[in-house]
PDB file of N, CA and C in Angstrom:
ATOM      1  N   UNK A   1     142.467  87.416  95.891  1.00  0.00           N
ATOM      2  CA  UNK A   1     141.409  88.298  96.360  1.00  0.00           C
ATOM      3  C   UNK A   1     140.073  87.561  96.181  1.00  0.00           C
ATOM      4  N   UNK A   2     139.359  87.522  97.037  1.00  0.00           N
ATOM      5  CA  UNK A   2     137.967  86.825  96.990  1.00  0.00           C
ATOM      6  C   UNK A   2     137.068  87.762  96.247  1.00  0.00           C
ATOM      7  N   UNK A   3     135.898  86.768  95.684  1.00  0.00           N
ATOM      8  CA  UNK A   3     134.851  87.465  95.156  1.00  0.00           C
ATOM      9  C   UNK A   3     134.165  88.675  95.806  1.00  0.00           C
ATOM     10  N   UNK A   4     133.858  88.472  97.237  1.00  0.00           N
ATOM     11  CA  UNK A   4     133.213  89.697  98.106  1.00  0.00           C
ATOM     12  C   UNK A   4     134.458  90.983  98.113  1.00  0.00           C
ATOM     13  N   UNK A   5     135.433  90.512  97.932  1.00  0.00           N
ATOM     14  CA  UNK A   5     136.276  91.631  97.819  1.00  0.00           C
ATOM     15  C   UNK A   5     136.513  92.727  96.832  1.00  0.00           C
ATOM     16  N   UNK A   6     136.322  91.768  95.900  1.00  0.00           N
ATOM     17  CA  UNK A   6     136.283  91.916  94.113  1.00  0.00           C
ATOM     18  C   UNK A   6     135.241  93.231  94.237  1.00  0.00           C
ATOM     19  N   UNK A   7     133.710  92.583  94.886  1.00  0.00           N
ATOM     20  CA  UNK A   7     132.884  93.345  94.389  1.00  0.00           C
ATOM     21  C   UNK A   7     132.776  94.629  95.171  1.00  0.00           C
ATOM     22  N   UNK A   8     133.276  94.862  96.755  1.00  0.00           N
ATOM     23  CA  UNK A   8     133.349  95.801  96.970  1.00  0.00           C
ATOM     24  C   UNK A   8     134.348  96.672  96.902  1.00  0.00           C
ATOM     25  N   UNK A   9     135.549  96.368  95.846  1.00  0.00           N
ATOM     26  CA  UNK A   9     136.436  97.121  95.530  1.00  0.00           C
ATOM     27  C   UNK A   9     135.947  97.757  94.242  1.00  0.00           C
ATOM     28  N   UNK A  10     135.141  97.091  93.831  1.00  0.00           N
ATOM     29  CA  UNK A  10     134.181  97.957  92.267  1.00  0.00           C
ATOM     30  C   UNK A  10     133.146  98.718  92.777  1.00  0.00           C
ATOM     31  N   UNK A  11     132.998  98.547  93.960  1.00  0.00           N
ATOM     32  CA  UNK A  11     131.642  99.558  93.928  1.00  0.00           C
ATOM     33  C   UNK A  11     132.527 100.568  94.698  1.00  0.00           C
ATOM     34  N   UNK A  12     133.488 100.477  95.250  1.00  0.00           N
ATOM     35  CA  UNK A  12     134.608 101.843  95.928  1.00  0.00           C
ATOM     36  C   UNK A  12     134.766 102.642  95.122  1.00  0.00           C
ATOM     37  N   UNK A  13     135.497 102.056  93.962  1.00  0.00           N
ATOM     38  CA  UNK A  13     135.931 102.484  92.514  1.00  0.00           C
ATOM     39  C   UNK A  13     134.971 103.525  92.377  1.00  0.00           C
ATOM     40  N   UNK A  14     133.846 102.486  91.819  1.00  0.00           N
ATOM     41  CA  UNK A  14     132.231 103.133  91.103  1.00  0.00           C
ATOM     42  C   UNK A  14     132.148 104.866  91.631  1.00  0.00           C
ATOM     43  N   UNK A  15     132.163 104.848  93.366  1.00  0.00           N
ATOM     44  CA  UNK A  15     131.643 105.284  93.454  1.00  0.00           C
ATOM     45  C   UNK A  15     132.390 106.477  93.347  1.00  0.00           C
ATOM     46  N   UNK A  16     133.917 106.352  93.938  1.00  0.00           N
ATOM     47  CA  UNK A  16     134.547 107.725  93.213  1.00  0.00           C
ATOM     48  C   UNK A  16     134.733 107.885  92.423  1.00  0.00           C
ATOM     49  N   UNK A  17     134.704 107.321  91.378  1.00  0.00           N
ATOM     50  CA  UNK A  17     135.108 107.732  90.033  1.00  0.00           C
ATOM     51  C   UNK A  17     133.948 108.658  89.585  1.00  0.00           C
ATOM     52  N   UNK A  18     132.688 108.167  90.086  1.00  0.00           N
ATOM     53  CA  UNK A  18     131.495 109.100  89.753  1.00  0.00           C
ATOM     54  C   UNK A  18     131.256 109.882  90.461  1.00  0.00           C
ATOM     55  N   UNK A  19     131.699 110.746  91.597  1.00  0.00           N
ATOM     56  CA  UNK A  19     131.974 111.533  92.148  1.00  0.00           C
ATOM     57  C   UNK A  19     133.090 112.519  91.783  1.00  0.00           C
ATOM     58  N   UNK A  20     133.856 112.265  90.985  1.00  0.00           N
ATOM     59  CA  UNK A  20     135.322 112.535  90.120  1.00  0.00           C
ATOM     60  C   UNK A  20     135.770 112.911  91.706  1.00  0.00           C
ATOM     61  N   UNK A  21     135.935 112.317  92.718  1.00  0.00           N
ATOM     62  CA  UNK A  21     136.987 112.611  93.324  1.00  0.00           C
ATOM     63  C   UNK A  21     138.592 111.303  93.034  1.00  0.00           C
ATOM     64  N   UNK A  22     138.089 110.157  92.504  1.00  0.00           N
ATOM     65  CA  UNK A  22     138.731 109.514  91.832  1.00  0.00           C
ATOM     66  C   UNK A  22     140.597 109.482  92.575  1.00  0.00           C
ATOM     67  N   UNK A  23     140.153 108.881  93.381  1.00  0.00           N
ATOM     68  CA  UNK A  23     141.574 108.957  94.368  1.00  0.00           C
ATOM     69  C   UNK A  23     142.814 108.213  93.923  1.00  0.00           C
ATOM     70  N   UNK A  24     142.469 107.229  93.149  1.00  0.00           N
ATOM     71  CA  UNK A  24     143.583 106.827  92.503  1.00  0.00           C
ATOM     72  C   UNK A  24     144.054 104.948  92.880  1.00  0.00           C
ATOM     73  N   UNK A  25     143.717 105.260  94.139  1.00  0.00           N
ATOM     74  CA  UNK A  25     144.315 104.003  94.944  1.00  0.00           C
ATOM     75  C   UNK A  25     143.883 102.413  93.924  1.00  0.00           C
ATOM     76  N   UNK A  26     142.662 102.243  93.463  1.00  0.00           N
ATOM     77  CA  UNK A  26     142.322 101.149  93.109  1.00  0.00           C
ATOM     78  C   UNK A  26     142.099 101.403  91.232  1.00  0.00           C
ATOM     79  N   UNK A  27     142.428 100.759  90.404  1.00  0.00           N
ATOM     80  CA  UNK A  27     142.277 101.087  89.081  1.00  0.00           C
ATOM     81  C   UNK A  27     142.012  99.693  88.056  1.00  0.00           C
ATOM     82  N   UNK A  28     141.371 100.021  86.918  1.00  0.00           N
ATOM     83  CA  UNK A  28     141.468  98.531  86.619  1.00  0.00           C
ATOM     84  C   UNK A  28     142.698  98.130  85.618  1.00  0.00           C
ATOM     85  N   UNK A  29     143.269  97.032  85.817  1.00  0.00           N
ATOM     86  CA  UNK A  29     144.289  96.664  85.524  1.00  0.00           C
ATOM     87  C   UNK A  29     144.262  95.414  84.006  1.00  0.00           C
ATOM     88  N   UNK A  30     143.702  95.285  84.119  1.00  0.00           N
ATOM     89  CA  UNK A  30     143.029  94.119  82.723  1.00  0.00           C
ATOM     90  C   UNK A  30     142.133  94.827  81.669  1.00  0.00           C
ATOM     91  N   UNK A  31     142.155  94.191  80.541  1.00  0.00           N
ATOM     92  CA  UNK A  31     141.412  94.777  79.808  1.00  0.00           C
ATOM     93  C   UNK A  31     139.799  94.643  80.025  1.00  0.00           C
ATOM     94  N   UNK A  32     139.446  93.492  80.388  1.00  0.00           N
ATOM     95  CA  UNK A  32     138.012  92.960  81.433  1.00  0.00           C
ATOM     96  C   UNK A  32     138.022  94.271  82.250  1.00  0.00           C
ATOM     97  N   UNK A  33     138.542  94.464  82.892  1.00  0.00           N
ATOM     98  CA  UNK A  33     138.336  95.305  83.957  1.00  0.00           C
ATOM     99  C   UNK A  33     138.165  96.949  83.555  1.00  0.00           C
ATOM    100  N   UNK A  34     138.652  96.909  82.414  1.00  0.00           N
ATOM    101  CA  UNK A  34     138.941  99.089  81.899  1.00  0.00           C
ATOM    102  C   UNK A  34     137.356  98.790  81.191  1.00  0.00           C
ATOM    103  N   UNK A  35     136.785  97.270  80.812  1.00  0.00           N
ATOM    104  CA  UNK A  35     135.296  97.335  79.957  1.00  0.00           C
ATOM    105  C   UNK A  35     134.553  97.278  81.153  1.00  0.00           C
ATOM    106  N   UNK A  36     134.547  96.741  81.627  1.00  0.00           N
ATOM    107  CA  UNK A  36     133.908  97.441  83.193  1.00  0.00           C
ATOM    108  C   UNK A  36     133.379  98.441  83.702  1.00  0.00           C
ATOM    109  N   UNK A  37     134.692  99.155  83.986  1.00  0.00           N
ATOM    110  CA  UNK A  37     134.590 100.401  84.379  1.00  0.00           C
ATOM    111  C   UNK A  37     134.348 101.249  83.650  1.00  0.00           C
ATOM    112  N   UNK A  38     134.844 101.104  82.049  1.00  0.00           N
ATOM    113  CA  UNK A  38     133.634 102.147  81.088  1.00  0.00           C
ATOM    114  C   UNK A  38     132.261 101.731  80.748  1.00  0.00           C
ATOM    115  N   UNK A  39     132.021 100.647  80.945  1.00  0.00           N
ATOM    116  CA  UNK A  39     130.648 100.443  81.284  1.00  0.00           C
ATOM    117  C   UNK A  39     129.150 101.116  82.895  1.00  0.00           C
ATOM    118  N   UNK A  40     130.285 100.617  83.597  1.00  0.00           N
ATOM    119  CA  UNK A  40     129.903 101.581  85.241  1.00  0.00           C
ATOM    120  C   UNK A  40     129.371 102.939  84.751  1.00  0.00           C
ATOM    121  N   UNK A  41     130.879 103.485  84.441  1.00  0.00           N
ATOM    122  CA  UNK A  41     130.799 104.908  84.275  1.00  0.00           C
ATOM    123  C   UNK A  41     129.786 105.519  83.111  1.00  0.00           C
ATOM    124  N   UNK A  42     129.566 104.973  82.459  1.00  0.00           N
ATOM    125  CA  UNK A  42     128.701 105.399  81.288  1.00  0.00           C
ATOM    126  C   UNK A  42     127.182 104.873  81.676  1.00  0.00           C
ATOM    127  N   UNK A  43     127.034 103.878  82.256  1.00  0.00           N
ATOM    128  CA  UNK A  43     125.318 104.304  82.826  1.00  0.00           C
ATOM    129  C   UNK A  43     125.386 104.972  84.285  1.00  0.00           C
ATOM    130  N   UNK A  44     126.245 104.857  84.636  1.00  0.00           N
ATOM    131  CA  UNK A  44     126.226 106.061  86.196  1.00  0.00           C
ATOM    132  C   UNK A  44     126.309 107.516  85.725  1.00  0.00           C
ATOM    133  N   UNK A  45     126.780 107.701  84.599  1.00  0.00           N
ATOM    134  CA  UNK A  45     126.443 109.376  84.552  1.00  0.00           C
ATOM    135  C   UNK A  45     124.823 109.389  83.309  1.00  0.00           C
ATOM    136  N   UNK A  46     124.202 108.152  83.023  1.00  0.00           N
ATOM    137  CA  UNK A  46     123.156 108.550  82.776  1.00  0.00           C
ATOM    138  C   UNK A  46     122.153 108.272  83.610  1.00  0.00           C
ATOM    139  N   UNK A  47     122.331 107.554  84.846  1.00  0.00           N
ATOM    140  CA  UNK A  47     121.349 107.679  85.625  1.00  0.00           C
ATOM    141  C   UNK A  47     121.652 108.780  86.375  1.00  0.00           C
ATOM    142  N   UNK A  48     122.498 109.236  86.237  1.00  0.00           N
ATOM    143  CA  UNK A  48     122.566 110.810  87.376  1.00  0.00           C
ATOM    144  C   UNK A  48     121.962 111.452  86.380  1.00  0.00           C
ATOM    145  N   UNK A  49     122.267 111.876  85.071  1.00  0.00           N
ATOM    146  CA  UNK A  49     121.379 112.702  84.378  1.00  0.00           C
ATOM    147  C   UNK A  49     119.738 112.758  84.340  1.00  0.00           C
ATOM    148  N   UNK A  50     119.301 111.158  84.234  1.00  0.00           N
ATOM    149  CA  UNK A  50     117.776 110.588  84.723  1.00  0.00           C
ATOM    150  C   UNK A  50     117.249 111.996  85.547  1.00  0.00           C
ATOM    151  N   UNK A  51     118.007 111.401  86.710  1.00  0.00           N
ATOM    152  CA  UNK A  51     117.749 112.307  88.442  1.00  0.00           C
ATOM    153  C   UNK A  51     117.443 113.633  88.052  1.00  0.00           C
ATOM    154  N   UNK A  52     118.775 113.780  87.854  1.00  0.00           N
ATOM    155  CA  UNK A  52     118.529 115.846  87.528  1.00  0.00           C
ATOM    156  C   UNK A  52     117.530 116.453  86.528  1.00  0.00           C
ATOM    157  N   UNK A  53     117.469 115.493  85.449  1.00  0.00           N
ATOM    158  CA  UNK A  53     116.024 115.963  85.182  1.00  0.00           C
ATOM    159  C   UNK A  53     114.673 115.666  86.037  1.00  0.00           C
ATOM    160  N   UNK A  54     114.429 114.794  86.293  1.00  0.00           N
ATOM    161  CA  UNK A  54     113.559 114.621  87.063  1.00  0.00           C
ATOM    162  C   UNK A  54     112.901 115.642  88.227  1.00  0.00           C
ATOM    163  N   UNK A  55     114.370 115.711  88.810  1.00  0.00           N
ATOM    164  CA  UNK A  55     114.549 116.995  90.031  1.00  0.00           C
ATOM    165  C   UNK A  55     114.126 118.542  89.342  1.00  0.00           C
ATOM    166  N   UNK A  56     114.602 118.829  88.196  1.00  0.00           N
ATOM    167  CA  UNK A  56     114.322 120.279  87.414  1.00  0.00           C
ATOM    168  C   UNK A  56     112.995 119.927  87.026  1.00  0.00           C
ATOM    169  N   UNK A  57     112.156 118.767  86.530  1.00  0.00           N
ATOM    170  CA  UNK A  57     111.269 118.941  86.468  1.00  0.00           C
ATOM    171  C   UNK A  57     110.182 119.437  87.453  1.00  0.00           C
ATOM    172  N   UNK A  58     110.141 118.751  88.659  1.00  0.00           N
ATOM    173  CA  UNK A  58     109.619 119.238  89.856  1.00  0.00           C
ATOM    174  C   UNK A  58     110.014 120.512  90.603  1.00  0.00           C
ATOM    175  N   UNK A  59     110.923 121.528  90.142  1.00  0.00           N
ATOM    176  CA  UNK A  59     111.235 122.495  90.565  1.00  0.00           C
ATOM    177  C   UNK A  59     110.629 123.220  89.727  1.00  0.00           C
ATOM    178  N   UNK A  60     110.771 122.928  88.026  1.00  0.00           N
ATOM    179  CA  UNK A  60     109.620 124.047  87.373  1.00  0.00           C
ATOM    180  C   UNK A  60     108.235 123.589  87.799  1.00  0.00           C
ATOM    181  N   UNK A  61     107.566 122.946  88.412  1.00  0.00           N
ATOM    182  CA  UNK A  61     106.329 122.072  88.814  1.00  0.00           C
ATOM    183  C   UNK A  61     105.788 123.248  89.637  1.00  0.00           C
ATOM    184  N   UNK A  62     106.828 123.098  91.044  1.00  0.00           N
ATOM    185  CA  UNK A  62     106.699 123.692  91.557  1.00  0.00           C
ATOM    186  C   UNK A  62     106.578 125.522  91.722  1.00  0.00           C
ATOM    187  N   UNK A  63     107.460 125.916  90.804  1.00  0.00           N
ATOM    188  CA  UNK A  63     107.627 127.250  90.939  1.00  0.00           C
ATOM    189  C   UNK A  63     105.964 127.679  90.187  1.00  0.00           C
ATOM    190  N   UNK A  64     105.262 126.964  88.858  1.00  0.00           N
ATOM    191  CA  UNK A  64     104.477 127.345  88.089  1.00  0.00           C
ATOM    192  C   UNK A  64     103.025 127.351  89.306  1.00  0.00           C
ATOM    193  N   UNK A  65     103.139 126.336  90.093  1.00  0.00           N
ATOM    194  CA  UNK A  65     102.210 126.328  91.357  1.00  0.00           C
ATOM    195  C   UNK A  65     102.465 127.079  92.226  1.00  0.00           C
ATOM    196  N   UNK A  66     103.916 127.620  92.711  1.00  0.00           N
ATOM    197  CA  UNK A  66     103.375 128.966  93.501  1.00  0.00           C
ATOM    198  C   UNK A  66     103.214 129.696  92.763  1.00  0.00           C
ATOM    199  N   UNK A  67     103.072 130.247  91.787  1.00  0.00           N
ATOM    200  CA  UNK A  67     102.924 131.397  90.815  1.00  0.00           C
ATOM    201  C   UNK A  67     101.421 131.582  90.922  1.00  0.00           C
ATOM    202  N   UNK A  68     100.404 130.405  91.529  1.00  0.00           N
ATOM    203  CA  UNK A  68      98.928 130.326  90.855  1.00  0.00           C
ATOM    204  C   UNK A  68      98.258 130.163  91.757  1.00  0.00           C
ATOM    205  N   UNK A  69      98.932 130.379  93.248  1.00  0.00           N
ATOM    206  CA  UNK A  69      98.348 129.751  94.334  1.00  0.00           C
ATOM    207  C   UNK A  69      98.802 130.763  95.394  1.00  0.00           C
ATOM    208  N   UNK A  70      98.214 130.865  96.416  1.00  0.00           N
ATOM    209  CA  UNK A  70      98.179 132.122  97.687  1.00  0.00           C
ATOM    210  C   UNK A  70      98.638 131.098  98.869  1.00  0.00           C
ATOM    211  N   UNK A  71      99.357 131.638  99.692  1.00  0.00           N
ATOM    212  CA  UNK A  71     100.272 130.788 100.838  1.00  0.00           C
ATOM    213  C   UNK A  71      99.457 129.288 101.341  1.00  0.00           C
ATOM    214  N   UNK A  72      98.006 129.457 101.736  1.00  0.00           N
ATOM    215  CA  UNK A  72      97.591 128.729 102.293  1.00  0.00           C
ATOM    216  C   UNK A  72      97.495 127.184 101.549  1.00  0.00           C
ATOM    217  N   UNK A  73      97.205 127.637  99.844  1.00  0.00           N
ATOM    218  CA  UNK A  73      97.286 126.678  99.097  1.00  0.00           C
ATOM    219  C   UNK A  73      98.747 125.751  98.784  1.00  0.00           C
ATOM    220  N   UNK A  74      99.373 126.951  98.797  1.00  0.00           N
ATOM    221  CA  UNK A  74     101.216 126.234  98.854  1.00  0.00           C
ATOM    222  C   UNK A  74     101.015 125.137  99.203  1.00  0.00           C
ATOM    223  N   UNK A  75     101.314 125.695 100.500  1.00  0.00           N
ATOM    224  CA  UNK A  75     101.480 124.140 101.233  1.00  0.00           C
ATOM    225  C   UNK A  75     101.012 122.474 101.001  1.00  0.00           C
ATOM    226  N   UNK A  76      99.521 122.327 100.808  1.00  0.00           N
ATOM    227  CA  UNK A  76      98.955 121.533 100.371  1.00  0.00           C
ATOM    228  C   UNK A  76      99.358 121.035  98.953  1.00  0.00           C
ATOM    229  N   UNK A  77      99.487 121.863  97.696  1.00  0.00           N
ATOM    230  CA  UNK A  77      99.638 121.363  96.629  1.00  0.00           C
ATOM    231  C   UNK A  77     101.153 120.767  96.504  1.00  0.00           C
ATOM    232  N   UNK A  78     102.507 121.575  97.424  1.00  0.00           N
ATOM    233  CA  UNK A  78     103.113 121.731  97.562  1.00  0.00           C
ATOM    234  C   UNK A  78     103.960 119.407  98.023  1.00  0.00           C
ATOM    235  N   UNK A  79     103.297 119.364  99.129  1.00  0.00           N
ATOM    236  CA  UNK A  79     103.064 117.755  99.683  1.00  0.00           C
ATOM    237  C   UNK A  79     102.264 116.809  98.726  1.00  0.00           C
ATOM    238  N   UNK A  80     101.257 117.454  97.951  1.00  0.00           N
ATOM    239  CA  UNK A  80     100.250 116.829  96.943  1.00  0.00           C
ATOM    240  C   UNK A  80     101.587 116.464  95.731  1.00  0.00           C
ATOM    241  N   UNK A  81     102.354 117.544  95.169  1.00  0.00           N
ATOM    242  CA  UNK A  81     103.381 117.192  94.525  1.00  0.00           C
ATOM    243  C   UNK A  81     104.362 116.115  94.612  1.00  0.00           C
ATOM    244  N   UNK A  82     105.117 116.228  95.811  1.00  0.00           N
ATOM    245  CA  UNK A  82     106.030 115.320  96.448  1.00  0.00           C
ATOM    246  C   UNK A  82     105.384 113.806  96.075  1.00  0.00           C
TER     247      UNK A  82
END
């Protein structure tokens, strides 16, 4: 198996496994390979965690600004946020 193969059979992996749809087909077979993939997997579910806070932050952002603001202002502060 070639290197370009190598690597896009790890990022196939990557990506279902972090999706947990985790289909089964490709797995790692070496011990190199299971440190790998618990490596992948353990900063891929903390950069998804990163995100979702990030995202809840700007949703309480947002909700505390429409709370303080009348339609016309929405909008504007609303894009000013983003």
């Amino acid at each position: 198996m070639t290197n370009s193969r190598k690597a896009v059979t790890v990022i196939y992996f990557s990506f279902t496994s972090l999706s947990t749809v985790g289909f089964g087909d490709y797995y790692p077979q070496t011990d190199e390979e299971r440190l790998l993939a618990a490596v992948i997997l353990l900063f891929g579910n903390m950069i998804f965690s990163l995100v979702m806070e990030l995202f809840l932050e700007i949703l309480n952002e947002w909700k505390e600004l429409e709370n303080d603001l009348d339609e016309g202002d929405q909008l504007s502060k609303f894009f000013g946020l983003i």
